[in-house]
N, C-alpha and C. Protein backbone atom coordinates (compact mmCIF):
# COMPACT_ATOMS: atom_id res chain seq x y z
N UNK A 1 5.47 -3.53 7.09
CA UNK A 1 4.91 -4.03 8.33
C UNK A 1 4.74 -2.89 9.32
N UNK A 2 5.84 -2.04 8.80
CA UNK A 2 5.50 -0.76 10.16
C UNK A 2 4.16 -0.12 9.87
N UNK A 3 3.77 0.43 8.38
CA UNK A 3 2.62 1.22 8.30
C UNK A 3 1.13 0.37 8.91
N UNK A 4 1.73 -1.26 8.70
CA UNK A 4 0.85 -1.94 8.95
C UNK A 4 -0.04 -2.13 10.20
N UNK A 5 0.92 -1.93 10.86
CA UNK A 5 0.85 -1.89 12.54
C UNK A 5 0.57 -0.78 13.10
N UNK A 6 1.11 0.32 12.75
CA UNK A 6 0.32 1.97 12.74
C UNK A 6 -1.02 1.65 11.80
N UNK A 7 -1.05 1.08 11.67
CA UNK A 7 -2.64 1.04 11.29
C UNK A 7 -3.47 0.46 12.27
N UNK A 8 -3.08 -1.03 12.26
CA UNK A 8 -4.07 -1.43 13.63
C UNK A 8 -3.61 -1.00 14.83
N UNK A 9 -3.17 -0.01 15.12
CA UNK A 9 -3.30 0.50 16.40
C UNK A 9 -3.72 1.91 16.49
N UNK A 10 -4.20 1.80 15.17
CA UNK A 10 -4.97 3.50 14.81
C UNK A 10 -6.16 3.45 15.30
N UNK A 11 -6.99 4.17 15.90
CA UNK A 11 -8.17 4.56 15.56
C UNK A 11 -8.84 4.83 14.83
N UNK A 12 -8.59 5.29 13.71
CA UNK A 12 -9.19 6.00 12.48
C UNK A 12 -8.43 5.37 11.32
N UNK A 13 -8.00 3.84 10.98
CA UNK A 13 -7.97 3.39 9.89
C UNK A 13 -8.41 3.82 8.91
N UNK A 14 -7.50 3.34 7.62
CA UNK A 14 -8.47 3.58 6.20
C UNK A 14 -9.20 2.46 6.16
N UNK A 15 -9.74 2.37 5.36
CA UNK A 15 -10.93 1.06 5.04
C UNK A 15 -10.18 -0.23 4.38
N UNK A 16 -9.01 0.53 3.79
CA UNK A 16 -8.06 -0.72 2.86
C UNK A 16 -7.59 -1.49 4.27
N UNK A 17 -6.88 -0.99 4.94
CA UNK A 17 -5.91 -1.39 6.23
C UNK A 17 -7.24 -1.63 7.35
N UNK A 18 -8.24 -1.47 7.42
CA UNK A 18 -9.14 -2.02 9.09
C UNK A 18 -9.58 -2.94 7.77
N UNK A 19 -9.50 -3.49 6.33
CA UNK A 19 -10.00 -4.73 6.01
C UNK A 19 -8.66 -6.16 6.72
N UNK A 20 -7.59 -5.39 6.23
CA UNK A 20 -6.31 -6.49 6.08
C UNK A 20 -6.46 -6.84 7.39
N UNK A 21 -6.13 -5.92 8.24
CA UNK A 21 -6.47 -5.84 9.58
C UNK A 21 -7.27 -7.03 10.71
N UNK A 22 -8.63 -6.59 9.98
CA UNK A 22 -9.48 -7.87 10.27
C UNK A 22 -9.64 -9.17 9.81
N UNK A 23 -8.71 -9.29 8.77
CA UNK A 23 -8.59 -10.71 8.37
C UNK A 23 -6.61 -11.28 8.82
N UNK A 24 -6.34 -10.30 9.20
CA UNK A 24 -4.83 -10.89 9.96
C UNK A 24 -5.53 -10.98 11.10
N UNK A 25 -6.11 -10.72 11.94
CA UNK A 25 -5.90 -10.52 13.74
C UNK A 25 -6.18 -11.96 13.68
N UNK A 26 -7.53 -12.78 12.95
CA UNK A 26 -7.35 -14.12 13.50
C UNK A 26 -6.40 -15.33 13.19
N UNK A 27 -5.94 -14.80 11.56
CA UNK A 27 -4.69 -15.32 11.59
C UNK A 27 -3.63 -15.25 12.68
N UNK A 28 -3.55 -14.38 12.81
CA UNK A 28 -2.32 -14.31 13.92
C UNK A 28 -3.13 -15.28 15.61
N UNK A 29 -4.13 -15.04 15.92
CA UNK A 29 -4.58 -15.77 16.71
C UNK A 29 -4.35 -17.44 16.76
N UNK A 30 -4.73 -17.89 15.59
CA UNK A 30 -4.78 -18.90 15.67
C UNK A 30 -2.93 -19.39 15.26
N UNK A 31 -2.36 -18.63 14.81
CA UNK A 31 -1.20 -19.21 15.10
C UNK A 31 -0.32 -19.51 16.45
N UNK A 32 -0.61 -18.32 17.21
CA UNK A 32 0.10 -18.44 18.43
C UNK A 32 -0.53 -19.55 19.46
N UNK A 33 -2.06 -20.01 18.57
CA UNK A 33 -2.77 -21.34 19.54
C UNK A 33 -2.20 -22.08 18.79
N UNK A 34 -1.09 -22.48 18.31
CA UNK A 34 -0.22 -23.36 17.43
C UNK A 34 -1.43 -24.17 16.09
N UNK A 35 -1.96 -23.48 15.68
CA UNK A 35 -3.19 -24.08 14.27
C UNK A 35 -2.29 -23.50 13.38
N UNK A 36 -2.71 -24.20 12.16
CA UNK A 36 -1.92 -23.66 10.54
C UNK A 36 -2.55 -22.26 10.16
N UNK A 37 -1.78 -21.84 9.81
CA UNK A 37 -2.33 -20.72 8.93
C UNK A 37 -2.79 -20.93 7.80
N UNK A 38 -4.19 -20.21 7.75
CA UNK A 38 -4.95 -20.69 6.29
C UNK A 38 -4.38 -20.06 4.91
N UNK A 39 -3.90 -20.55 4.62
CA UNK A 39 -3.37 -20.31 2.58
C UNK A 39 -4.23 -19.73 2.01
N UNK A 40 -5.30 -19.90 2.18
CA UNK A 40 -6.26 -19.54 0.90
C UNK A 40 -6.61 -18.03 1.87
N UNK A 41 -7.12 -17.74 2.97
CA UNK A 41 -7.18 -16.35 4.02
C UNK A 41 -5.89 -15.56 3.32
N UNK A 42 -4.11 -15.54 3.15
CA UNK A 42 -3.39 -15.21 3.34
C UNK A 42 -3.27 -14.97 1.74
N UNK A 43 -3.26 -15.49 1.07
CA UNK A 43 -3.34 -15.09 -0.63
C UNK A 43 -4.53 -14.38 -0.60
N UNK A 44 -5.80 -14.44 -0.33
CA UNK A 44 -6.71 -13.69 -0.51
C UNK A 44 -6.15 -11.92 -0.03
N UNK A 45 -5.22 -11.74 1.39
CA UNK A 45 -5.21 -10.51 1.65
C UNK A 45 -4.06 -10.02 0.58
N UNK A 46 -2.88 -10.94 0.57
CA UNK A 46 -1.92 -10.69 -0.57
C UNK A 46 -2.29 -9.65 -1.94
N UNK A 47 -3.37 -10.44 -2.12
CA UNK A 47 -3.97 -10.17 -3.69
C UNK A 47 -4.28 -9.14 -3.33
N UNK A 48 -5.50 -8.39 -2.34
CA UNK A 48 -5.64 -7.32 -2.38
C UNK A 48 -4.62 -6.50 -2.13
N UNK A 49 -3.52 -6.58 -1.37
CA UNK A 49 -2.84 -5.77 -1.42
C UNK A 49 -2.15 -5.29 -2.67
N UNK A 50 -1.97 -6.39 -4.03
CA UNK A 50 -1.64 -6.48 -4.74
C UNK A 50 -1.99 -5.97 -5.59
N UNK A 51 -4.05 -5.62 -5.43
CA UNK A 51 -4.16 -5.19 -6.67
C UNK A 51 -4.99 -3.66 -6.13
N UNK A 52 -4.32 -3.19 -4.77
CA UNK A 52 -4.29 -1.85 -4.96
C UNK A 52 -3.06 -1.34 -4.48
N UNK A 53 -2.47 -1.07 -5.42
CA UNK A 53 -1.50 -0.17 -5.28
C UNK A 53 -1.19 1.41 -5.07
N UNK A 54 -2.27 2.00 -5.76
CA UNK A 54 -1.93 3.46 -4.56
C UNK A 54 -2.74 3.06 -3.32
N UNK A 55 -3.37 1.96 -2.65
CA UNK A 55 -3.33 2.29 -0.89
C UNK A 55 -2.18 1.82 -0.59
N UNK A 56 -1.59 1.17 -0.79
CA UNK A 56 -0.10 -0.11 -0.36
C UNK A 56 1.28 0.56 -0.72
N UNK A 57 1.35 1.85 -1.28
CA UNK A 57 2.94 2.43 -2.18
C UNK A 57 4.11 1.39 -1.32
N UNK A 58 4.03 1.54 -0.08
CA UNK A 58 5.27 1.00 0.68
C UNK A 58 5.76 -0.67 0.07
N UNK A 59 4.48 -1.52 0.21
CA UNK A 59 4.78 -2.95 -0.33
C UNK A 59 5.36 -3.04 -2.05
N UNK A 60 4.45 -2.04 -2.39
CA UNK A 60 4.74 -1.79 -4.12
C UNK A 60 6.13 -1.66 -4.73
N UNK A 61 6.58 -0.86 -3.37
CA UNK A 61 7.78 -0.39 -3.79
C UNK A 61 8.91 -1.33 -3.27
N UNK A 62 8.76 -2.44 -2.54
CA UNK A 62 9.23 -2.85 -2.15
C UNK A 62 10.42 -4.45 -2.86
N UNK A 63 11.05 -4.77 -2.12
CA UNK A 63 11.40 -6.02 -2.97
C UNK A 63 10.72 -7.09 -2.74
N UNK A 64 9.55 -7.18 -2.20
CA UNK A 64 8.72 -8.98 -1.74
C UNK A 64 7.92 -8.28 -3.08
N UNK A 65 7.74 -6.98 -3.63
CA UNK A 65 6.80 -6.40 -4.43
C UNK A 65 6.90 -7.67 -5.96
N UNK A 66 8.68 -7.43 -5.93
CA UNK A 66 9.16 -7.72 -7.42
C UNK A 66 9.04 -9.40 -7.24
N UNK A 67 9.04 -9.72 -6.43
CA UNK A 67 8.59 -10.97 -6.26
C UNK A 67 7.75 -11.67 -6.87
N UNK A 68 6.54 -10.93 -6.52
CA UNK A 68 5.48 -11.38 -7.68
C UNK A 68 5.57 -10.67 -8.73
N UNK A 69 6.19 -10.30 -9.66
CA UNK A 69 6.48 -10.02 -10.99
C UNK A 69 7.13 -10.59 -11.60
N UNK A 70 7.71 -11.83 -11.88
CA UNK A 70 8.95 -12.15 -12.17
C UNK A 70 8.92 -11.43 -13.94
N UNK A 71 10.54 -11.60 -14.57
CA UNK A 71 10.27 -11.55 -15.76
C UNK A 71 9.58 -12.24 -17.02
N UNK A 72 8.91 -12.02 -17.99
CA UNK A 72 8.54 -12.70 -18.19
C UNK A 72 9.42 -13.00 -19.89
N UNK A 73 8.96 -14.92 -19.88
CA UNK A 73 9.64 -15.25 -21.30
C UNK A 73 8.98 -15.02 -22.39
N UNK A 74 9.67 -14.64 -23.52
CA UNK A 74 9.19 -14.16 -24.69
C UNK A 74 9.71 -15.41 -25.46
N UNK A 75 9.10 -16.13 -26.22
CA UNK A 75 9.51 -17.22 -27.64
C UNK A 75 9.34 -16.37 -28.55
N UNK A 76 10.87 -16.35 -29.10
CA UNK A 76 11.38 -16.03 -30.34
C UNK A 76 11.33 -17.06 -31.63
N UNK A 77 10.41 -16.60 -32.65
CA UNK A 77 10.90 -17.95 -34.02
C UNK A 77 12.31 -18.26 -34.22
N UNK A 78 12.89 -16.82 -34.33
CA UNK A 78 14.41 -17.25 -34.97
C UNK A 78 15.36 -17.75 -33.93
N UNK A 79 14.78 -17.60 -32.41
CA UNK A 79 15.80 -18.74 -31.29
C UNK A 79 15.47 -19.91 -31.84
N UNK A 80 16.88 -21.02 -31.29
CA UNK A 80 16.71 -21.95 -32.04
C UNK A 80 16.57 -22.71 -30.63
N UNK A 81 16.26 -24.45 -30.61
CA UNK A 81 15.49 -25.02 -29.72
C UNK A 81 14.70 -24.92 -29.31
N UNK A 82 14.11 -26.08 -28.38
CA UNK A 82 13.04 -26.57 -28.38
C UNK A 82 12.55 -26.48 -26.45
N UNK A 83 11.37 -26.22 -26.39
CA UNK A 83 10.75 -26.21 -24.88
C UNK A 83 9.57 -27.28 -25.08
N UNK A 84 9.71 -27.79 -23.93
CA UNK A 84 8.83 -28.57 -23.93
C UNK A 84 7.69 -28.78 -22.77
């Protein structure tokens, strides 16, 4: 959140951060006029942040990072039981 904010108060943004940028400011607007925040706006910036990772290192590296990674399950033949 810090690089985030040194960003919009940069002048000379990168292009990754004056995008996020411009799609938070009205989020944040319309929250403090007490409206919902749009889900589908807020996963949309997520994702990008998500799927660039050398502009973002800080979030990447982060633990909300591993969040969206969870581990994933492997089915074994020779485990025994059943999923359903």
């Amino acid at each position: 959140m810090a690089v985030l904010r040194q960003q919009a108060l940069a002048t000379s943004a990168n292009d990754s951060y004056a995008w996020i940028v411009a799609r938070m400011k009205p989020q944040i607007v319309d929250f403090i006029h007490d409206k919902p925040i749009n889900q589908r706006k807020m996963i949309d910036i997520v994702n990008f942040i998500r799927n660039n990772p050398e502009e973002f290192p800080e979030w990447h590296n982060s633990d909300m990072a591993k969040l969206f990674s969870p581990p994933k399950f492997v089915n074994k033949k020779e485990n025994k039981g059943y999923w359903f």
